[in-house]
Protein backbone atom coordinates (compact mmCIF):
# COMPACT_ATOMS: atom_id res chain seq x y z
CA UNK A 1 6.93 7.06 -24.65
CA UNK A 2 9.48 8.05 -22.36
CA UNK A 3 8.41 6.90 -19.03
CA UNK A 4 10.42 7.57 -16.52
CA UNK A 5 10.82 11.33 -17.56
CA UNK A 6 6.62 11.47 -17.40
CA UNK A 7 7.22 10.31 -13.64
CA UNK A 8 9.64 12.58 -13.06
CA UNK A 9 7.14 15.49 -14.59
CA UNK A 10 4.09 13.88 -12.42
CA UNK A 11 6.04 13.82 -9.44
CA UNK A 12 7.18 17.17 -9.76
CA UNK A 13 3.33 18.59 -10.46
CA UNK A 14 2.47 17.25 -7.26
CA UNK A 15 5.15 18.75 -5.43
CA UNK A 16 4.70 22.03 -7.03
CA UNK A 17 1.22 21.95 -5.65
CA UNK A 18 1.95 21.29 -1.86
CA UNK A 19 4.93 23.94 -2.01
CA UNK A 20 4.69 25.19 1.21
CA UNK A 21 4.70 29.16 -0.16
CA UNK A 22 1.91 28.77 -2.51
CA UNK A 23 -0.21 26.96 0.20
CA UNK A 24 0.49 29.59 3.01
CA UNK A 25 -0.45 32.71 0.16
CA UNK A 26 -3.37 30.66 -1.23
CA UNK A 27 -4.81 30.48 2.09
CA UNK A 28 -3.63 33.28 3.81
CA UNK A 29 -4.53 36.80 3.05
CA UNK A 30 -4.76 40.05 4.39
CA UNK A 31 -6.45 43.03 3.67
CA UNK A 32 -5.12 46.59 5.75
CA UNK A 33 -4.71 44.97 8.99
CA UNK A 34 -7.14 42.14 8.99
CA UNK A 35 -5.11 38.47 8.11
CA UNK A 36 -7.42 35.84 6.96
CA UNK A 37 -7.00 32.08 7.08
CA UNK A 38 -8.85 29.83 4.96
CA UNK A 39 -8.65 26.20 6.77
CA UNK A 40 -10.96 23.50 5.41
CA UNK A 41 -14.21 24.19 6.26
CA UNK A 42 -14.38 27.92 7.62
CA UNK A 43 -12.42 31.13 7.77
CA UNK A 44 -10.85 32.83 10.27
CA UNK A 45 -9.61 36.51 10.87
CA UNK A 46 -7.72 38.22 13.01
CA UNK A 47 -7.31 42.10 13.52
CA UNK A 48 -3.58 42.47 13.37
CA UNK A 49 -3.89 46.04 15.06
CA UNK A 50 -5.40 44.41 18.38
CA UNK A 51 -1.86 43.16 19.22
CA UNK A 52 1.11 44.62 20.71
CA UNK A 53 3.11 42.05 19.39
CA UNK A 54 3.34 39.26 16.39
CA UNK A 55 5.76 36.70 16.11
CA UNK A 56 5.73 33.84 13.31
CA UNK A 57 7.68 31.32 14.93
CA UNK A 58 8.16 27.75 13.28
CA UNK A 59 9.76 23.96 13.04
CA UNK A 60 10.00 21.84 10.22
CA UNK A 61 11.45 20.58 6.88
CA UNK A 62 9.33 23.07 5.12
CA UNK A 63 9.38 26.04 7.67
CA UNK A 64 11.38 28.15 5.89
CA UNK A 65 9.61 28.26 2.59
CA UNK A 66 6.46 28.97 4.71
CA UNK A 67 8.15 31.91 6.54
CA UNK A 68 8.88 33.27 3.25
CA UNK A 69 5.41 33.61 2.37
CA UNK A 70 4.31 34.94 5.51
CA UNK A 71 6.66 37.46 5.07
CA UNK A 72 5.53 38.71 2.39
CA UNK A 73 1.79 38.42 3.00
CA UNK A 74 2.79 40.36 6.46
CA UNK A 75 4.68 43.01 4.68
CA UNK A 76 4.76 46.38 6.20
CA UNK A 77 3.54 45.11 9.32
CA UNK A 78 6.06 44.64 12.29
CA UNK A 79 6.35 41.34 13.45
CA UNK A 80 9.66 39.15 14.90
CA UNK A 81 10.41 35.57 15.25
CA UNK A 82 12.58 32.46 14.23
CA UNK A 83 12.20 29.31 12.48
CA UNK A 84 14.43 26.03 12.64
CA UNK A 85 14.61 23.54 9.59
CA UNK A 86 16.94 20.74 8.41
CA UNK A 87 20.69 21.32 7.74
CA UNK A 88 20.71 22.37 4.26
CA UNK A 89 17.08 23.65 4.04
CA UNK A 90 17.58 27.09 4.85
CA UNK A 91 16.67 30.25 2.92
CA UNK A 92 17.71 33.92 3.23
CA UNK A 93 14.81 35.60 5.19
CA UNK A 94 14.37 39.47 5.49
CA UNK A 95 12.96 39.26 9.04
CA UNK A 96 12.26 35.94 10.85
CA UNK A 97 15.73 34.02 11.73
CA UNK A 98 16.66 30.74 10.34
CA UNK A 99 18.24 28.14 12.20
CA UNK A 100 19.41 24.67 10.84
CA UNK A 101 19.32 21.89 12.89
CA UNK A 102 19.73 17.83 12.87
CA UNK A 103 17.02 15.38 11.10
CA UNK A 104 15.62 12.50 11.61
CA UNK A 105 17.97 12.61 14.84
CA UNK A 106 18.15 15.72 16.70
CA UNK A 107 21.35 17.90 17.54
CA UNK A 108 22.74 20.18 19.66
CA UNK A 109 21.10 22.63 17.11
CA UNK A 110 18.08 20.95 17.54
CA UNK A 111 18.24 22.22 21.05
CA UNK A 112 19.87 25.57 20.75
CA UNK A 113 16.95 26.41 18.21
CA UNK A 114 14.24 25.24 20.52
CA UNK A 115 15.59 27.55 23.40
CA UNK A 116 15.33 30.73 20.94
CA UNK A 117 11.78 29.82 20.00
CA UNK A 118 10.44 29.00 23.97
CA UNK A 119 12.76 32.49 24.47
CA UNK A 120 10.66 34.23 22.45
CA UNK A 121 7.77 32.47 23.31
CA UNK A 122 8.04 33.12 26.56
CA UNK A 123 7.80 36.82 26.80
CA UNK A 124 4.25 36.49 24.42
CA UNK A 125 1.22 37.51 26.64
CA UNK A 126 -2.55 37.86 25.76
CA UNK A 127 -1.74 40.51 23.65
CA UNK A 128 0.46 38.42 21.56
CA UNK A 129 -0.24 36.59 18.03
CA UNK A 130 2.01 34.02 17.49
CA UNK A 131 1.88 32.24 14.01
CA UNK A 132 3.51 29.08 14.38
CA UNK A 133 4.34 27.51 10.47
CA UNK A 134 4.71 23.47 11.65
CA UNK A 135 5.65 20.66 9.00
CA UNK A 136 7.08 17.44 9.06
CA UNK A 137 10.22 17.11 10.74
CA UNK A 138 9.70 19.05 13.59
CA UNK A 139 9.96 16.15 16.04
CA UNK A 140 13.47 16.22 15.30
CA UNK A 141 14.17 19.69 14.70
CA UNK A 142 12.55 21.22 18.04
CA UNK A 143 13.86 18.93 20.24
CA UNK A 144 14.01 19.90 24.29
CA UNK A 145 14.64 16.50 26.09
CA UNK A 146 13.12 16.32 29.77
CA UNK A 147 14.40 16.72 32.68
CA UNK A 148 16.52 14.32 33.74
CA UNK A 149 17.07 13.16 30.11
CA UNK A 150 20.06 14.15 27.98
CA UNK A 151 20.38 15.13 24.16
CA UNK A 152 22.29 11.93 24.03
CA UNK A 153 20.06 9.77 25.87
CA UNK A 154 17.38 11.33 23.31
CA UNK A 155 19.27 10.61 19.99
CA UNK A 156 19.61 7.20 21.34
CA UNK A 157 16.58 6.40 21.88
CA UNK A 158 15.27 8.17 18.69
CA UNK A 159 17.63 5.79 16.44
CA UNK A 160 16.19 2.58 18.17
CA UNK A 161 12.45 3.67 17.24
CA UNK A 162 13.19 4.40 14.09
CA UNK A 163 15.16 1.18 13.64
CA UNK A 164 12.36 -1.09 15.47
CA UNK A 165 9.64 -0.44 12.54
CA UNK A 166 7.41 1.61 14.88
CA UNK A 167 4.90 3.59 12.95
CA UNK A 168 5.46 7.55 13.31
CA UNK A 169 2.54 7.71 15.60
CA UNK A 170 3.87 5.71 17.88
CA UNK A 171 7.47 7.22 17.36
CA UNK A 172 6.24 9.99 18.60
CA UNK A 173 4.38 9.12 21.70
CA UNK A 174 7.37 7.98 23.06
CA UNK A 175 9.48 11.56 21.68
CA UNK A 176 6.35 13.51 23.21
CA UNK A 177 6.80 11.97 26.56
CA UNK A 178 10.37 12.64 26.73
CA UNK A 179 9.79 16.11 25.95
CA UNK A 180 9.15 19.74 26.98
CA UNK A 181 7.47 21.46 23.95
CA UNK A 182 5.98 18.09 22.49
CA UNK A 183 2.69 16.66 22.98
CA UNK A 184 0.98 20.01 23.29
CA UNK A 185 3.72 21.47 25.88
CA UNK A 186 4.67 24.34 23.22
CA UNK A 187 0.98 25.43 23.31
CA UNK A 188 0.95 25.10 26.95
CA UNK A 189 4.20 27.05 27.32
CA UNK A 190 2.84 30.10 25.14
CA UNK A 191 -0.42 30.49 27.07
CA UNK A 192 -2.14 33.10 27.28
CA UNK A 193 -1.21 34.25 23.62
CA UNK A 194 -3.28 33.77 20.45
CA UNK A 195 -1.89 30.55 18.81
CA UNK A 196 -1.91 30.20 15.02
CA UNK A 197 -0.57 27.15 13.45
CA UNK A 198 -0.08 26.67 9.75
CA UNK A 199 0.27 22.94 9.42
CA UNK A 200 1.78 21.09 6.33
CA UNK A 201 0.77 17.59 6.96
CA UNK A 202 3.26 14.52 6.73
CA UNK A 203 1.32 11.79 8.46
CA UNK A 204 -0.73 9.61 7.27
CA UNK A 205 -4.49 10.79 8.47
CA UNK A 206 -3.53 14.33 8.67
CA UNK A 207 -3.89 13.43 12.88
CA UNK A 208 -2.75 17.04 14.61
CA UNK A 209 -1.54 15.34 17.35
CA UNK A 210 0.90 13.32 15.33
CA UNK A 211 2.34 15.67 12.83
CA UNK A 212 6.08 16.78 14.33
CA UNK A 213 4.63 15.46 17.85
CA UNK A 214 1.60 17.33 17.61
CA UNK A 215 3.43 20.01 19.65
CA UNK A 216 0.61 22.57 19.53
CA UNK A 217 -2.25 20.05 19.65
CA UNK A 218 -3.75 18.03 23.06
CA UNK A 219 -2.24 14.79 23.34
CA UNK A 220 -4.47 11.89 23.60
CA UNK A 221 -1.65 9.24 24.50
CA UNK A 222 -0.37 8.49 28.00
CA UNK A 223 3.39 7.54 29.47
CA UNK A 224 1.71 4.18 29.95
CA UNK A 225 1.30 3.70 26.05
CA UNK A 226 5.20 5.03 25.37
CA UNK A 227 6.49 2.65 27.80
CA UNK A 228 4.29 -0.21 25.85
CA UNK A 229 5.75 0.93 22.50
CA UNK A 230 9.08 0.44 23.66
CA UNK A 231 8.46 -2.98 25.03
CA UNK A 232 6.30 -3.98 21.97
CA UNK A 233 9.38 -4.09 19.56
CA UNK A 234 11.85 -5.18 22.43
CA UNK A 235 13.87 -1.79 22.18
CA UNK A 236 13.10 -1.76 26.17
CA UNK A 237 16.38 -2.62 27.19
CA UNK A 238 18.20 -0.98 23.74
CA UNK A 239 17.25 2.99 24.90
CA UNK A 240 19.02 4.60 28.26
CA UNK A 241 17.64 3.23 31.73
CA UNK A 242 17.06 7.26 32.52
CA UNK A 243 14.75 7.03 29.33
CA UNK A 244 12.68 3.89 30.94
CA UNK A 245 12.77 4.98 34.36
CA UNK A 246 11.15 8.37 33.16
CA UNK A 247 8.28 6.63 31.55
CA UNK A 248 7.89 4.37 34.38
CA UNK A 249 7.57 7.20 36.79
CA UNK A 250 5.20 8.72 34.93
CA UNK A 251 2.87 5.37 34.64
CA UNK A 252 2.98 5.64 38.19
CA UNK A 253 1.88 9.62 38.47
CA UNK A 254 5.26 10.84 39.29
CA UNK A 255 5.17 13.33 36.62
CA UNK A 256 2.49 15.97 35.07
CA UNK A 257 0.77 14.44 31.73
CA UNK A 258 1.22 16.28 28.59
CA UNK A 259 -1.64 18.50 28.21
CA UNK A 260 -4.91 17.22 27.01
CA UNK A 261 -8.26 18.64 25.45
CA UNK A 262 -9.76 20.32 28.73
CA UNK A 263 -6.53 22.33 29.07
CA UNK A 264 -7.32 26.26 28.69
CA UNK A 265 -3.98 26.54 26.07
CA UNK A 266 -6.19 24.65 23.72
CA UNK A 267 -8.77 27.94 23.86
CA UNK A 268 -6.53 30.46 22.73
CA UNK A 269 -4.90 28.37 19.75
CA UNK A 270 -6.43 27.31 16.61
CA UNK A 271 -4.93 24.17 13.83
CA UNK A 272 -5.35 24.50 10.76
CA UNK A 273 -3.54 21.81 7.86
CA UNK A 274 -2.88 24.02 4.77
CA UNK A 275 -1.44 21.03 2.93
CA UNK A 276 -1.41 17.28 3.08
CA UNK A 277 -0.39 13.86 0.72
CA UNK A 278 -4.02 13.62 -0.08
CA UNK A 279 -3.51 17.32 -2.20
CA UNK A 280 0.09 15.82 -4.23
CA UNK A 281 -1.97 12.44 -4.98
CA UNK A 282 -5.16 14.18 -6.68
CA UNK A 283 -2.19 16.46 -8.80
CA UNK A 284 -0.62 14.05 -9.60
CA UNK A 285 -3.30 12.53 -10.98
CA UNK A 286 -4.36 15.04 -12.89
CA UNK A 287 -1.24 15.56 -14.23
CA UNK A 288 -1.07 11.29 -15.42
CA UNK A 289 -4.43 12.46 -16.70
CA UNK A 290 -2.86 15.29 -18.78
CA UNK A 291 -0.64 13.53 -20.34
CA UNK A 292 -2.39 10.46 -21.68
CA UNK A 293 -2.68 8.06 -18.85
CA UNK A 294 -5.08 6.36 -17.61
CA UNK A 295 -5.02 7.19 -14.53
CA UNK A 296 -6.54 6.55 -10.60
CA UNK A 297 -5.50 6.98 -7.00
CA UNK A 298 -5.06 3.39 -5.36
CA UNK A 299 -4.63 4.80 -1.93
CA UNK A 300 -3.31 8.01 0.22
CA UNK A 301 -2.81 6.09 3.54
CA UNK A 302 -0.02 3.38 2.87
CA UNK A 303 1.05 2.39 5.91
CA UNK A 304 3.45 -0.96 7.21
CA UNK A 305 6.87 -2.34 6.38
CA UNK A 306 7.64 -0.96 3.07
CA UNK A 307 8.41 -4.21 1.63
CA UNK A 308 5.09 -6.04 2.11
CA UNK A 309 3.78 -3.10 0.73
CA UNK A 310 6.17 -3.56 -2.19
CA UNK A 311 4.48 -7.47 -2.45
CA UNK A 312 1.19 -5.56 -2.82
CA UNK A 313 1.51 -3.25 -5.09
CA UNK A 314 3.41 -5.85 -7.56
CA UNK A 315 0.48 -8.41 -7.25
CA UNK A 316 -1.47 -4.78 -8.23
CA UNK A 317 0.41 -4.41 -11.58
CA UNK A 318 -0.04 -8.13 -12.40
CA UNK A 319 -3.99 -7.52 -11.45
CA UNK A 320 -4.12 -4.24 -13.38
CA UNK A 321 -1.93 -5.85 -16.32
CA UNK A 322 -4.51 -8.76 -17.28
CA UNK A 323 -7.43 -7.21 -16.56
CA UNK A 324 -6.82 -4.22 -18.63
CA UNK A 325 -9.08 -2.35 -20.93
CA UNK A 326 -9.10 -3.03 -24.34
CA UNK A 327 -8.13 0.99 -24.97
CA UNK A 328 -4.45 0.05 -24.21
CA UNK A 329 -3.81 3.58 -22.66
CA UNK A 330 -1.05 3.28 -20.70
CA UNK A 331 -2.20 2.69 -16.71
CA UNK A 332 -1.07 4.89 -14.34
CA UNK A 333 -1.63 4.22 -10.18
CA UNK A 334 -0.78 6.65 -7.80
CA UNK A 335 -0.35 6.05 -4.29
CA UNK A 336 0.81 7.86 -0.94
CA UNK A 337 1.20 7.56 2.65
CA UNK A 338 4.44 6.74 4.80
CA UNK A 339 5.83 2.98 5.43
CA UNK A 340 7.91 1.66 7.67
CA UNK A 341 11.56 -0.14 7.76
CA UNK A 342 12.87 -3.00 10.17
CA UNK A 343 16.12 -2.80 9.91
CA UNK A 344 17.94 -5.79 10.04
CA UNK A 345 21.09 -4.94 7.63
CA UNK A 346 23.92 -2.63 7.87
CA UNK A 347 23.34 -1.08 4.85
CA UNK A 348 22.41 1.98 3.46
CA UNK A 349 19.05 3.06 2.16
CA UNK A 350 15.34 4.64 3.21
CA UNK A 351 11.69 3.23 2.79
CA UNK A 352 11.31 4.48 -0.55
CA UNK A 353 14.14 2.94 -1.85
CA UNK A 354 13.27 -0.36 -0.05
CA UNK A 355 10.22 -0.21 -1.20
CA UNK A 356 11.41 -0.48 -4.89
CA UNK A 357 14.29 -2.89 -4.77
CA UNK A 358 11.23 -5.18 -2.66
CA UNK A 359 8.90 -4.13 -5.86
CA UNK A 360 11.80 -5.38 -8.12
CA UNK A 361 11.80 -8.53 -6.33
CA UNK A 362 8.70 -9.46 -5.72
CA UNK A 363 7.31 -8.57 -9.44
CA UNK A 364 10.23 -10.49 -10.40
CA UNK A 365 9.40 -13.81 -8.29
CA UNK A 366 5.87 -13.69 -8.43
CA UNK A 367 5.41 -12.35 -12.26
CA UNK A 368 8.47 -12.69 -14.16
CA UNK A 369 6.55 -12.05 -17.18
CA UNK A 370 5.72 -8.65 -16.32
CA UNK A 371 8.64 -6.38 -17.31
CA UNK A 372 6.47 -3.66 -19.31
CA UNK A 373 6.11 -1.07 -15.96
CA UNK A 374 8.10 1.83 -14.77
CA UNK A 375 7.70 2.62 -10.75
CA UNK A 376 8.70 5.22 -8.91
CA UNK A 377 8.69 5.50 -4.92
CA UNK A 378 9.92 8.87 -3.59
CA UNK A 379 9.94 11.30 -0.42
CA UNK A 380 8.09 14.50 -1.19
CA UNK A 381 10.79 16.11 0.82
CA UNK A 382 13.75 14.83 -1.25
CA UNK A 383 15.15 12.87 1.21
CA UNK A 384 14.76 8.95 2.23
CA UNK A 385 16.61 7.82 4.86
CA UNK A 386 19.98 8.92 5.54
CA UNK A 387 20.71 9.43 1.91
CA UNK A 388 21.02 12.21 -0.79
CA UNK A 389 18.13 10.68 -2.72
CA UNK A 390 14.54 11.07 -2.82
CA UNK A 391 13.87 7.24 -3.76
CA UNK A 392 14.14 5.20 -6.96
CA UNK A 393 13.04 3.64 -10.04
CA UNK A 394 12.23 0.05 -11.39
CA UNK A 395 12.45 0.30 -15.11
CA UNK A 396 11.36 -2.19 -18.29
CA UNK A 397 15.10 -2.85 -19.06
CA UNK A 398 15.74 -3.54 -14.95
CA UNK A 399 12.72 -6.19 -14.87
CA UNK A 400 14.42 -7.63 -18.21
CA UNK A 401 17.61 -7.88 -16.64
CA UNK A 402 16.12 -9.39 -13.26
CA UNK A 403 17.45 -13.07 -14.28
CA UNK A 404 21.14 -12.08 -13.59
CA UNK A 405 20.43 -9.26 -11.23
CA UNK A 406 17.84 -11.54 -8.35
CA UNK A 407 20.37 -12.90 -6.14
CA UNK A 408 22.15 -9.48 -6.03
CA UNK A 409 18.78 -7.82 -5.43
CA UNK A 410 17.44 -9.84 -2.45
CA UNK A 411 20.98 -9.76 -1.00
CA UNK A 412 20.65 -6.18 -1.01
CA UNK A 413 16.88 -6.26 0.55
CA UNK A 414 18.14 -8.37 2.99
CA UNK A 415 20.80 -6.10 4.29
CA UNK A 416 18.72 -2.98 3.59
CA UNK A 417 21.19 -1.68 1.59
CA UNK A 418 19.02 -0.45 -1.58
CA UNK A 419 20.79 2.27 -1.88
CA UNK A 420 23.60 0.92 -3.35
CA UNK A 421 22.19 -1.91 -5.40
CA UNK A 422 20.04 1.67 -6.90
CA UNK A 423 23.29 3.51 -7.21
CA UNK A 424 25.06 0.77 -9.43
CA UNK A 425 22.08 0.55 -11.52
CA UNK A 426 22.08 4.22 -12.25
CA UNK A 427 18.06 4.06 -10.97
CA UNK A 428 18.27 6.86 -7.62
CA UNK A 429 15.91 9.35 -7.92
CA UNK A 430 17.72 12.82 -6.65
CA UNK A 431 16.32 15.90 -6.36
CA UNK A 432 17.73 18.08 -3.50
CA UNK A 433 15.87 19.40 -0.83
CA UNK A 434 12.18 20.31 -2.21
CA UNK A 435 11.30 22.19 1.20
CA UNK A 436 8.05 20.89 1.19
CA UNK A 437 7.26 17.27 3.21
CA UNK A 438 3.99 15.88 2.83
CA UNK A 439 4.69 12.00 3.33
CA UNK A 440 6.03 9.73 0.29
CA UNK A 441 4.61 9.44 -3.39
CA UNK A 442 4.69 6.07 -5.53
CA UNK A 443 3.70 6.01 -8.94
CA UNK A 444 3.03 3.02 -10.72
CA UNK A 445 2.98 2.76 -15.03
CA UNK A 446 1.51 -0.50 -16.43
CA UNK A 447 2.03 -0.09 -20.15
């Protein structure tokens, strides 16, 4: 049994089935001029013909792909618009624009591309239809800093959140609050037009008003709760004074709240998620299923530093391993969700990749008897951290060779730099961009 290669075919099943042009045409149809969407738990139609004007606007790591299929699902109708996904992520589009622009940290693209959507946005009355195709990413990608607050200030501030081990819910409280289009702004700004969003879901809970800053959705959270965050995980003093004294003026009512519920925007724009982590897991699983596994989901919300979830999921194989059916099928756990890094290190890596060298140590110290399991954590987008993989593998013959490899390995983990220690053992998972993004995948075989 070749393991890792069945990984590699499970993981790529359940990325198949969240690819972000099959979703949009499996749930979006038209017939003549009437465009259907199918969201969870109705349907909803709109008569193209009652508009002067459509525009499919988007942001995201997937945006493109989706603006694809809406192309062809709206073909021979006119419609305009622009879309702005990572660097690299791009695709050749017959009639919506494609800009690339900076992720996780935003650009000066980031910005350019955000002006040519509110441009466009802008002119949209109540006889527009704007479908807006959102996915993960788009915190970064459609990035208008306040006023007051620079792209600079912005980046900076984005790099010490994402250093701190803030959840993304909280990473983007603070992003929506030092933003014009986040938050529920962009719906705000396109009032009174009819607001369609297409959402591929990268956060944990599917929450709207999380997913890339829930900038079509009412935002719950206040300035008071973004200056908290920062103060929670002592980055107060590590982000620009401008960015404090912002936050602090609006705890104090100096400035406007994003928009919430009550707000008439929210009347004229629907949400609906098209695709989520919870869809990959149950393919996956059927695809573990398929090929002789036996096979469960442990869990589709993983959340927390990515190394104690690491310590869990190796006192899971150990659990699994002695308590195992006398059938001797291979066992096969899938999990999902999106953890978190502190970094402490200078060196290279992302949360999936940490996540496995922690696995590696942990099974290691804790089991050391245990060397029969193959695990594999990776980003459904193809990208971990500020690296050109998607994650990595712990392997039978890497457990075996633990002995002479531990002190290596925890320096590594201790320095975050996973990347490397993955590199030398020939173990990163790479797979390019995927252009879909629906949180992170681990699979776990206990043979």
């Amino acid at each position: 049994m070749d393991t890792m290669h069945d990984l590699q075919t499970i993981f790529w099943h359940a990325v198949h089935e969240v690819d972000p042009a099959r979703l949009i045409e499996t749930r979006v149809g038209r017939t003549g001029t009437t465009l259907s969407l199918h969201a969870p738990d109705s349907v909803l139609s709109e008569d193209l013909s009652s508009y002067r004007r459509i525009l499919v606007l988007g942001m995201g790591k997937a945006s493109a792909a989706m603006a694809m299929a809406m192309e062809r699902v709206l073909e021979g109708i006119p419609i305009e618009g622009a879309i702005i996904t990572k660097h690299g992520h791009g695709l050749d589009l017959a009639r919506i624009r494609v800009i690339e622009a900076g992720h996780p940290v935003p650009d000066e693209d980031s910005v350019r591309g955000a002006g040519i959507l509110l441009q466009l946005a802008d002119d949209a009355g109540h006889d527009t239809l704007i479908i807006n195709l959102v996915s993960g990413g788009g915190s970064s990608l459609f990035c208008l800093p306040a006023d007051g607050i620079s792209l600079g200030e912005k980046q900076e501030t984005t790099r010490a959140l994402l250093a701190s081990g803030a959840a993304i819910d909280e990473v983007n409280c603070v992003r929506k609050h030092l933003s014009r289009v986040k938050g529920g702004r962009f719906a705000a700004r396109t009032f009174p037009a009819r607001l369609m969003s297409l959402i591929l879901s990268d956060v944990v809970g599917d929450r709207l008003d999380t997913i890339a800053s829930g900038i079509t959705a009412p935002d719950p959270t206040t300035y008071r709760e973004a200056l908290s965050i920062l103060r929670r995980y002592h980055i107060e003093d590590r982000v620009p004074s401008r960015v404090v004294q912002l936050l602090e003026s609006g705890t104090q009512g100096g400035l406007p709240e994003t928009p919430k519920v009550s707000d008439p925007a929210f009347d004229r724009t629907s949400n609906i998620i098209v695709g989520s982590n919870a869809i990959a897991c149950r393919s996956a699983l059927d695809r573990a299923e398929a090929l002789g596994y036996d096979a469960r989901i442990l869990s589709t919300t993983l959340t927390g530093e990515a190394a104690e979830v690491a310590s869990f999921l190796a006192d899971i194989a150990w659990d699994m391993h002695v308590r195992r059916s006398d059938t001797r099928s291979p066992i096969l756990l899938v999990a999902g969700g999106e953890t978190t890094v502190t970094l402490k290190g200078s060196g290279l890596g992302g949360r999936n990749q940490e996540m496995a060298l922690a696995f590696a140590c942990s099974l290691y110290e804790k089991h050391p008897s245990l060397t029969d399991i193959t695990f594999l954590s990776a980003g459904t987008d193809g990208t971990d951290g500020p690296t050109d993989a998607a994650g990595a593998f712990v392997t039978p013959e890497l457990m075996r060779r633990m002995p002479e490899l531990r002190i290596k390995a925890r320096e590594h983990l201790l320095d975050n730099n996973s990347y490397r220690f993955f590199q030398d053992q020939g173990l990163l998972f790479t797979t390019g961009p995927t252009r879909t993004n629906v949180c992170d995948i681990q699979l776990l075989a206990i043979l």
